[in-house]
N, C-alpha and C. Protein backbone atom coordinates (compact mmCIF):
# COMPACT_ATOMS: atom_id res chain seq x y z
N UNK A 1 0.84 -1.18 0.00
CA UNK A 1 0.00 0.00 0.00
C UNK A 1 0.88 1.24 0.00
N UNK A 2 0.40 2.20 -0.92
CA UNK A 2 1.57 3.11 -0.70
C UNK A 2 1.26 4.18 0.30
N UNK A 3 2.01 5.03 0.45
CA UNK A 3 2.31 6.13 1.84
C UNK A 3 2.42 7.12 1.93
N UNK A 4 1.82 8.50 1.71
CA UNK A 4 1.65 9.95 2.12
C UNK A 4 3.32 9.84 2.41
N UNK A 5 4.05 11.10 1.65
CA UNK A 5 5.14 11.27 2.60
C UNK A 5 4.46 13.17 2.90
N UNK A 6 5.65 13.78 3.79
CA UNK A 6 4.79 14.43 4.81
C UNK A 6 5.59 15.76 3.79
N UNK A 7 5.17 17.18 4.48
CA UNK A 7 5.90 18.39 4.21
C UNK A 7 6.28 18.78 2.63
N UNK A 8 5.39 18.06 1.98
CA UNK A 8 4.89 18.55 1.02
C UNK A 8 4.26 19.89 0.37
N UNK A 9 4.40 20.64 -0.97
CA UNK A 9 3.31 21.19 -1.11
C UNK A 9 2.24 20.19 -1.71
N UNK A 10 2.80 19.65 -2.89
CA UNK A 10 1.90 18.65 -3.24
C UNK A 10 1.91 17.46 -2.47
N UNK A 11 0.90 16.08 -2.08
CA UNK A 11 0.95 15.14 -1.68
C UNK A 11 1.74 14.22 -2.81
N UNK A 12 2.91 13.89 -1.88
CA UNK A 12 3.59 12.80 -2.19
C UNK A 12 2.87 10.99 -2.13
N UNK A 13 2.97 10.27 -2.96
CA UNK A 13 2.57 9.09 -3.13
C UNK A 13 4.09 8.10 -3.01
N UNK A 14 4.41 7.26 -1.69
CA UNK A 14 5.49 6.11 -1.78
C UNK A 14 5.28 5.34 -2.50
N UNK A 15 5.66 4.75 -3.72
CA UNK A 15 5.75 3.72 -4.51
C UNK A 15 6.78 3.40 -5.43
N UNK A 16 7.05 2.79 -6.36
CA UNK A 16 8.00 2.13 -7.55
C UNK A 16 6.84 2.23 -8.64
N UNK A 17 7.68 2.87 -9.73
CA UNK A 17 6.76 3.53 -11.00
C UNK A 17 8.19 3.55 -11.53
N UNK A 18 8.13 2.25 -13.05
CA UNK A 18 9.31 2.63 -13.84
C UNK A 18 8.56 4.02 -14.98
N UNK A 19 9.82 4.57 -15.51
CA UNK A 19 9.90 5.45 -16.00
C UNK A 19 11.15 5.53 -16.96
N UNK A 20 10.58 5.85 -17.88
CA UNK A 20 11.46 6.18 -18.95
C UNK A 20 11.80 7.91 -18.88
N UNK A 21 13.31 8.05 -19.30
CA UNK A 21 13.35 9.28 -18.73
C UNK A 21 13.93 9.82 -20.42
N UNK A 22 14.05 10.93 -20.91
CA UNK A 22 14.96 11.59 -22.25
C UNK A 22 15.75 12.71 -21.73
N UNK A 23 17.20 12.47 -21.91
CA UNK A 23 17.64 13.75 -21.34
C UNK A 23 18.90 13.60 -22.95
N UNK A 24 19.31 14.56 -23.31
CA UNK A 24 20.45 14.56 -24.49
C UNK A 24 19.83 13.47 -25.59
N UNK A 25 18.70 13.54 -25.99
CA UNK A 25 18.39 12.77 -27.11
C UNK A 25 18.65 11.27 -27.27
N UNK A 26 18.51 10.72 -25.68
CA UNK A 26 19.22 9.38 -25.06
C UNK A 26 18.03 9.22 -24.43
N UNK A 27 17.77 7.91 -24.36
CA UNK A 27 16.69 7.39 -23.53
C UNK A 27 16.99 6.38 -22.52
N UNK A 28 16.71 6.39 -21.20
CA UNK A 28 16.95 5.26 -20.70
C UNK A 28 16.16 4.54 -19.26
N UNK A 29 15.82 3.91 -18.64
CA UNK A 29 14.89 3.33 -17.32
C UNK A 29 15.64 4.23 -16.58
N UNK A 30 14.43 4.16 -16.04
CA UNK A 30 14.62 4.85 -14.26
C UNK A 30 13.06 3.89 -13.22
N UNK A 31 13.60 4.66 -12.16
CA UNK A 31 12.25 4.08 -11.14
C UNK A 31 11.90 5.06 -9.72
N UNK A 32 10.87 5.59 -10.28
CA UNK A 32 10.02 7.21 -9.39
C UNK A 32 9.76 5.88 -8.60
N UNK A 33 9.93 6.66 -7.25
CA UNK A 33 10.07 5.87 -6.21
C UNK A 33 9.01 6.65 -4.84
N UNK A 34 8.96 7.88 -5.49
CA UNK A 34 7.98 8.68 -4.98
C UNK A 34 7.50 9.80 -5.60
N UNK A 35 5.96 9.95 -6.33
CA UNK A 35 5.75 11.09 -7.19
C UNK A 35 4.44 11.66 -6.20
N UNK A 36 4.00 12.75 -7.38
CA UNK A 36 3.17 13.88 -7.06
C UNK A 36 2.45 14.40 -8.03
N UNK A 37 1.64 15.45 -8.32
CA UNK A 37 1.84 16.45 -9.02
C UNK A 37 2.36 17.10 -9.57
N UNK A 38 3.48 17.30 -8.70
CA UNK A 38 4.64 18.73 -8.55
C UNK A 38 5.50 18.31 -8.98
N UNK A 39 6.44 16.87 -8.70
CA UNK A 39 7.66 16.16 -8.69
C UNK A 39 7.63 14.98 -8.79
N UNK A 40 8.80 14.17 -8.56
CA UNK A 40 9.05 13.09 -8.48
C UNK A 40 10.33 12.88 -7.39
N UNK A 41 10.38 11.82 -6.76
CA UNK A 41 11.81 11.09 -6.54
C UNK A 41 12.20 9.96 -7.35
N UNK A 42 13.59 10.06 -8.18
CA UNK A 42 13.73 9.13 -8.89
C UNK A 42 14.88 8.30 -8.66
N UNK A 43 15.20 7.09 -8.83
CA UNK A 43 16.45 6.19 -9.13
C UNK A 43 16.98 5.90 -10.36
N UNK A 44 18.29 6.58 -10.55
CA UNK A 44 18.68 6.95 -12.08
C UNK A 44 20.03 6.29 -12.11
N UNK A 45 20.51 5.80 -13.32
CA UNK A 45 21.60 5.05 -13.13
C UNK A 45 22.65 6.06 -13.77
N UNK A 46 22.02 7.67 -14.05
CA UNK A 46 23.32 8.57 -14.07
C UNK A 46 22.85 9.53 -13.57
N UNK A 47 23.75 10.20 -12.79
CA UNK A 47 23.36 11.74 -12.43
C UNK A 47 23.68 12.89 -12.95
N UNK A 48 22.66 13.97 -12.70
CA UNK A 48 22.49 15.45 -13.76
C UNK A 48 22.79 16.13 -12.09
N UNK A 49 22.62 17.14 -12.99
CA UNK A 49 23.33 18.72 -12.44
C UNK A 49 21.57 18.91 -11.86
N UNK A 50 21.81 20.14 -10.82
CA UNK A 50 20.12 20.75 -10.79
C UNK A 50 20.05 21.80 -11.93
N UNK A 51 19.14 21.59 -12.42
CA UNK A 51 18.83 23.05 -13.61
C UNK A 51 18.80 22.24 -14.92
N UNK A 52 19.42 20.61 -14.85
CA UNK A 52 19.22 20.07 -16.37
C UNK A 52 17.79 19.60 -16.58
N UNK A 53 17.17 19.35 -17.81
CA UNK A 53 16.13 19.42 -18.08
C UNK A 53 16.07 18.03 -18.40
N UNK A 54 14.84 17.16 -17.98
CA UNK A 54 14.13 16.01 -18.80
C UNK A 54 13.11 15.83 -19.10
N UNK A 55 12.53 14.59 -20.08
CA UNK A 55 11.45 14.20 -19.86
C UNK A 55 11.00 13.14 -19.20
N UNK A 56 10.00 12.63 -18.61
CA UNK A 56 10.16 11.57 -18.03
C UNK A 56 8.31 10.98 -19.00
N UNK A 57 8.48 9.87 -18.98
CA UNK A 57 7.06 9.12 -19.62
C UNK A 57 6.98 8.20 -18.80
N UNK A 58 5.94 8.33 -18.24
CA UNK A 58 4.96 7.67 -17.32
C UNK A 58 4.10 6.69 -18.24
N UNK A 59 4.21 5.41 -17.98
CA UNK A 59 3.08 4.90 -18.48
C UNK A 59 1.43 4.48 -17.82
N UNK A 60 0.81 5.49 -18.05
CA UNK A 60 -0.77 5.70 -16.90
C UNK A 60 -1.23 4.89 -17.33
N UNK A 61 -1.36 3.23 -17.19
CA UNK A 61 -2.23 2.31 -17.78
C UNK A 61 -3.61 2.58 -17.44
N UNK A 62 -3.81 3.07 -16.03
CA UNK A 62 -5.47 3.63 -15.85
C UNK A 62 -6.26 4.56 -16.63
N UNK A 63 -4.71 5.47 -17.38
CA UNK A 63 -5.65 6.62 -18.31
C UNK A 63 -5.61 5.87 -19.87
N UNK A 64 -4.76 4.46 -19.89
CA UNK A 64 -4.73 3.91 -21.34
C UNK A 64 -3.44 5.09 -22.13
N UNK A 65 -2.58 5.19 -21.49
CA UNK A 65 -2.08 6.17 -22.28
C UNK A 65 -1.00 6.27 -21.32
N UNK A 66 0.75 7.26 -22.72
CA UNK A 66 1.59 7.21 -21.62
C UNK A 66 1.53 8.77 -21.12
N UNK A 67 1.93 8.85 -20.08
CA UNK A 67 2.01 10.73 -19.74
C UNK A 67 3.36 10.95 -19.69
N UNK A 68 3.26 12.17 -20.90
CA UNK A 68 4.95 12.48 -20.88
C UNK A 68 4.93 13.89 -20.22
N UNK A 69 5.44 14.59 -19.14
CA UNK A 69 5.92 15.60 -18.20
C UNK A 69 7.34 16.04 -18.54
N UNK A 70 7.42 17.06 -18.94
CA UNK A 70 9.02 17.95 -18.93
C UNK A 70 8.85 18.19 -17.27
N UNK A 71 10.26 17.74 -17.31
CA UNK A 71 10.92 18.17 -15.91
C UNK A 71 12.36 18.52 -15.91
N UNK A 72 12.60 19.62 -14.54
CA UNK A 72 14.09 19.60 -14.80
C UNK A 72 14.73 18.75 -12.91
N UNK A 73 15.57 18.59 -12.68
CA UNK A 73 16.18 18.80 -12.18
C UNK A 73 16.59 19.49 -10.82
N UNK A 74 16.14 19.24 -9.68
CA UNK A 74 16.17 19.92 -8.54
C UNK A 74 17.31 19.29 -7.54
N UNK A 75 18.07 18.25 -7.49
CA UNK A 75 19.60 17.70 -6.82
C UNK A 75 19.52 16.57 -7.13
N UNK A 76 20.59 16.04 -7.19
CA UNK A 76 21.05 14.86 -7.43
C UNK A 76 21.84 14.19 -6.26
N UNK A 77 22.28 13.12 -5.98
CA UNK A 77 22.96 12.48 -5.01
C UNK A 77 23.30 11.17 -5.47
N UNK A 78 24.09 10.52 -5.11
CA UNK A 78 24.79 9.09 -5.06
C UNK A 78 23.82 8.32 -4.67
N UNK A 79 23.65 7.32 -4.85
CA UNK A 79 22.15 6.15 -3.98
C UNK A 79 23.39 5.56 -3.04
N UNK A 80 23.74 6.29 -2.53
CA UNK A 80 24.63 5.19 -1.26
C UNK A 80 23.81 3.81 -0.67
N UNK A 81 22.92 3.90 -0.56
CA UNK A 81 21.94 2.86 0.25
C UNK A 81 21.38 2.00 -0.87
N UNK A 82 21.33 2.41 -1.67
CA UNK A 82 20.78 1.36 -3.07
C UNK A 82 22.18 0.10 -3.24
N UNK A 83 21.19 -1.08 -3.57
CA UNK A 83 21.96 -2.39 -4.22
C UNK A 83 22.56 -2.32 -4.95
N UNK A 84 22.21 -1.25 -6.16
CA UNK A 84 23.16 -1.15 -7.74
C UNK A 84 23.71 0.26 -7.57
N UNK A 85 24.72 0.31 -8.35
CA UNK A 85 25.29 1.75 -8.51
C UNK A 85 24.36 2.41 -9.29
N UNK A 86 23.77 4.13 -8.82
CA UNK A 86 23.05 4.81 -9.02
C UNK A 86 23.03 5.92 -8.48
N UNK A 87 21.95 6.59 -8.67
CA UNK A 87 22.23 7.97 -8.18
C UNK A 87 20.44 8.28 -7.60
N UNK A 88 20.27 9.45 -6.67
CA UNK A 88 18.63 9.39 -6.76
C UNK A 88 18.74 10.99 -6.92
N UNK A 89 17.73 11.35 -7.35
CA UNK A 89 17.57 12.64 -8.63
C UNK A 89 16.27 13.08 -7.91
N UNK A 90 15.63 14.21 -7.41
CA UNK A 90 14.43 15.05 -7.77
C UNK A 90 14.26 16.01 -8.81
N UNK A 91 12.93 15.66 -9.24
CA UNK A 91 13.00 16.56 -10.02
C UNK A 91 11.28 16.96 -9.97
N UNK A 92 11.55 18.20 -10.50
CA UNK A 92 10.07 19.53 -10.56
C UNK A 92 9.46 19.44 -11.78
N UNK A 93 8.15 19.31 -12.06
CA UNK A 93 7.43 19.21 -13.32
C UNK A 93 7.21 20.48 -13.91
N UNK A 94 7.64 20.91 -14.63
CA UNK A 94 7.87 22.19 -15.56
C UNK A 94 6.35 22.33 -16.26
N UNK A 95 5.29 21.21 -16.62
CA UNK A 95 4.14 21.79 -17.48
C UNK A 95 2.92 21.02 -16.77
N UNK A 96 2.29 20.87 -16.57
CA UNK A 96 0.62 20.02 -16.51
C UNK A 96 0.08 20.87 -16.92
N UNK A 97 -0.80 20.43 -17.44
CA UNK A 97 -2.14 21.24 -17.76
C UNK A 97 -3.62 20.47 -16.96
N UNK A 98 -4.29 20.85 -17.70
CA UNK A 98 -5.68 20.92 -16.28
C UNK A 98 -6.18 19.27 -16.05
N UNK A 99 -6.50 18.90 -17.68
CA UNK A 99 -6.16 17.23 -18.09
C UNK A 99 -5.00 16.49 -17.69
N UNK A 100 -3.53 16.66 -17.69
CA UNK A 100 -2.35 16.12 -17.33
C UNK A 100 -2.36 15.69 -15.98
N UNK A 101 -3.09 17.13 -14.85
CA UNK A 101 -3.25 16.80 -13.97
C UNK A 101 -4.17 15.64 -12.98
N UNK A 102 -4.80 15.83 -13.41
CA UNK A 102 -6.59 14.75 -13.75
C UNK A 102 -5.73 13.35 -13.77
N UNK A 103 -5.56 13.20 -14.54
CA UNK A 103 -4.57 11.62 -15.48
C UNK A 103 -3.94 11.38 -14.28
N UNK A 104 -2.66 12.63 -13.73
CA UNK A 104 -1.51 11.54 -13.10
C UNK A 104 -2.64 11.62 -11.21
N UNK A 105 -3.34 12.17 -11.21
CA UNK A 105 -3.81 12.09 -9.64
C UNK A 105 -4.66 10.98 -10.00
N UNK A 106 -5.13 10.43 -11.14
CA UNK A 106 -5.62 9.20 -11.06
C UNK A 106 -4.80 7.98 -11.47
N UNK A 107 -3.85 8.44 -11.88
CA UNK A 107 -2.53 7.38 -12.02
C UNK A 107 -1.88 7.45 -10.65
N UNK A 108 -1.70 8.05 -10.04
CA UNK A 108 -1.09 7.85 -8.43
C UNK A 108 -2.10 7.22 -7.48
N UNK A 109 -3.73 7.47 -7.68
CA UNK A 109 -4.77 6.97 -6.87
C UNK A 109 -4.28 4.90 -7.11
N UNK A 110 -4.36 4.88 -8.83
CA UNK A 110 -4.85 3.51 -8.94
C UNK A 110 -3.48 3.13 -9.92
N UNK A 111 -2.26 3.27 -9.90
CA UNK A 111 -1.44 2.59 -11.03
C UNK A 111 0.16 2.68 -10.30
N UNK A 112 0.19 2.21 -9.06
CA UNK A 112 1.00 1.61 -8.12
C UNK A 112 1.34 0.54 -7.20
């Protein structure tokens, strides 16, 4: 079951959500480990600067569709505590619109 994390503006959702991320015309897995509205927490097997820009595609099987979100970049860190070498990344959603929003609060309700 997943878990409210706290001190939020938006409500955070605890879960594992792979994700495809595009950053330099390169594509590659990742795994949001905690999203939102607003953001994400991600597990990335390279790390960016804060201020670099991605996309990340969500696949919302509840909306039948994938949701792709520009995001950039808010810190990066080493996954010291992770099994594989990695890094864990936040990052800020740069666009939703009124629909986008709709989709992922019902992709966080039911597609975790």
């Amino acid at each position: 079951m997943a878990q409210t994390l706290e001190q939020r503006a938006e409500p955070r959702v605890k879960c594992a959500v792979k994700v495809s991320c595009i950053s330099d015309f390169k594509v590659f897995e990742a795994k949001a480990d905690d999203i939102s509205v607003s953001g994400a927490g991600i597990k990335s097997p390279k790390g960016y600067a804060a201020g670099e820009d991605l996309v990340l595609v969500f696949n919302a099987s509840c909306a039948r569709r994938l949701l792709t979100v520009p995001a950039q970049v808010v810190w990066s860190d080493l996954d010291q505590a992770g099994t594989e070498p990695g890094y864990r990344i936040g990052v800020k959603y740069l666009y939703l619109n009124r629909e986008h929003k709709r989709i992922f609060r019902d992709f966080m309700a039911v597609c975790h």
